[in-house]
Protein backbone atom coordinates (compact mmCIF):
# COMPACT_ATOMS: atom_id res chain seq x y z
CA UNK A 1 7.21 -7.33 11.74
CA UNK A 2 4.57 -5.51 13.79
CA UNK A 3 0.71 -6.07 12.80
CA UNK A 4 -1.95 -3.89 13.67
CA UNK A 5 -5.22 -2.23 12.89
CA UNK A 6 -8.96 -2.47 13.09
CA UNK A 7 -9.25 -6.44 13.01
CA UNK A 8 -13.46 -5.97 13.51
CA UNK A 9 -13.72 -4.83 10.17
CA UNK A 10 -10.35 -6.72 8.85
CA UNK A 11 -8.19 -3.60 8.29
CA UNK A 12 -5.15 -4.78 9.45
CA UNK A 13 -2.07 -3.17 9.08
CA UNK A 14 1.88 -4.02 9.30
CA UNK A 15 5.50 -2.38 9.42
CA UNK A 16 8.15 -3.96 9.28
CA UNK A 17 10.25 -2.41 12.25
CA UNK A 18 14.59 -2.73 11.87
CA UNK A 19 16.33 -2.35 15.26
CA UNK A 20 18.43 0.75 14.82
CA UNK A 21 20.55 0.05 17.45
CA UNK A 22 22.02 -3.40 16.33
CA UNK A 23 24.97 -2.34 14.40
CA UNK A 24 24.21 -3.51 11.35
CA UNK A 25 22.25 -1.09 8.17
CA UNK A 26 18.90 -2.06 6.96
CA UNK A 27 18.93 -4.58 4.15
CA UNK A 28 16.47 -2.21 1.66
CA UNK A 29 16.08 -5.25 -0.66
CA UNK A 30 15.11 -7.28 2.04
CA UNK A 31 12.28 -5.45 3.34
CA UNK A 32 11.17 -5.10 -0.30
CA UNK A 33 11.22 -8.67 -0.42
CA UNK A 34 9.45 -9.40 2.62
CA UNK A 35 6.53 -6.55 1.58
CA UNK A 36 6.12 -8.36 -1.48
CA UNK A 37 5.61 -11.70 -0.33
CA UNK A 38 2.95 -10.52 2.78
CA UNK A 39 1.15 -8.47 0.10
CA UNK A 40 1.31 -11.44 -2.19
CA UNK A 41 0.41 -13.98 0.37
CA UNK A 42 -2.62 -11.79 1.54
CA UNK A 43 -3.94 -10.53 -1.33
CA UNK A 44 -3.90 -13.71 -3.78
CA UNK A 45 -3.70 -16.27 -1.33
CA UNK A 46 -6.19 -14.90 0.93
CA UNK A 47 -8.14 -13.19 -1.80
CA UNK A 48 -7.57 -9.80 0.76
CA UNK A 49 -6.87 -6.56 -0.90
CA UNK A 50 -4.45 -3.53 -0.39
CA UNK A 51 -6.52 -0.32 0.38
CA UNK A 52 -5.34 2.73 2.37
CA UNK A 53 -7.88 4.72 3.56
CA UNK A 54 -5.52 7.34 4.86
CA UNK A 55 -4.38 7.55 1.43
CA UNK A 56 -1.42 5.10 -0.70
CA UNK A 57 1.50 7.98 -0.86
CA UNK A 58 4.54 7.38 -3.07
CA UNK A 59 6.12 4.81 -0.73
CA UNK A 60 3.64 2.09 -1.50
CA UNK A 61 2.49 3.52 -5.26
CA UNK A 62 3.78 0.33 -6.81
CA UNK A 63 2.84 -2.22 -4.42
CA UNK A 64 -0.99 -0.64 -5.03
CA UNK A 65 -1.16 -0.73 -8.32
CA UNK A 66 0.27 -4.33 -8.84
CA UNK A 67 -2.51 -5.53 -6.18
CA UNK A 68 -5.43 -3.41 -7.24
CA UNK A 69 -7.62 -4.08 -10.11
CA UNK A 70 -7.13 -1.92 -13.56
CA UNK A 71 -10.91 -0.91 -13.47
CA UNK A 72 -10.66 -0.07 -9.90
CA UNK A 73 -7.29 2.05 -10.14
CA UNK A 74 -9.65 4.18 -13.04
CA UNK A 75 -12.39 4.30 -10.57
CA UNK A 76 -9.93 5.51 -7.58
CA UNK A 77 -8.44 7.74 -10.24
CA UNK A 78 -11.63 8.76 -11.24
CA UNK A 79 -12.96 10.01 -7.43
CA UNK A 80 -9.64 11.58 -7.04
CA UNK A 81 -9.80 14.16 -9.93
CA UNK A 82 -13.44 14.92 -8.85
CA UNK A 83 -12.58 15.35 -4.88
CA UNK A 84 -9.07 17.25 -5.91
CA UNK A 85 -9.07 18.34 -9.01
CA UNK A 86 -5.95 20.05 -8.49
CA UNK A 87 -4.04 17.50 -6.73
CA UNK A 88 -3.70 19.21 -3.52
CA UNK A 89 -4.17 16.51 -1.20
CA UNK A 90 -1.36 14.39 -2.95
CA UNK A 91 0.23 14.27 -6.40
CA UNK A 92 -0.10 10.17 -7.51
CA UNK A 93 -3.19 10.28 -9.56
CA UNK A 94 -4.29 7.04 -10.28
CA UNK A 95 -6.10 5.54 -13.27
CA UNK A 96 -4.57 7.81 -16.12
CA UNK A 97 -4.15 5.39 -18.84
């Protein structure tokens, strides 16, 4: 696991890296395992939160929305349809329901 980011303002950022060139395939559930239990750790143990400022993407949609507060996923949901009303920048709309 690689950590990175702006640590003055506590963005801090990880990826969990697989050496290609070991021989053996990436274990998927694994790595979904591990991303669970660092968001988990950090965000209720830590009381930390998942944000993206560059934007969540599909990849991490779920992980987001179990981490993020209902009234805050309406809120984010709420800036998005007003910014891009017609989902150009991405297609995950949050804050539907």
């Amino acid at each position: 696991m690689c950590d990175f980011g702006h640590w003055g303002d506590g963005g801090l950022h990880f990826n969990i890296v697989w050496p290609w060139d070991c021989g053996i395939p990436p274990n998927v559930d694994a790595i979904e395992e591990i991303r669970s239990c660092v968001y988990r750790t950090l965000v209720q143990q830590f009381e930390g939160s998942f944000s993206a400022e560059h934007g969540i993407g599909p990849y991490n949609r779920a992980i987001y929305e179990r981490f993020t507060a209902p009234e805050q996923l309406r809120l984010a949901g709420a800036l998005q349809r007003l910014i891009d009303p017609d989902a150009r920048l991405g297609v995950v709309q949050f804050g539907l329901t």
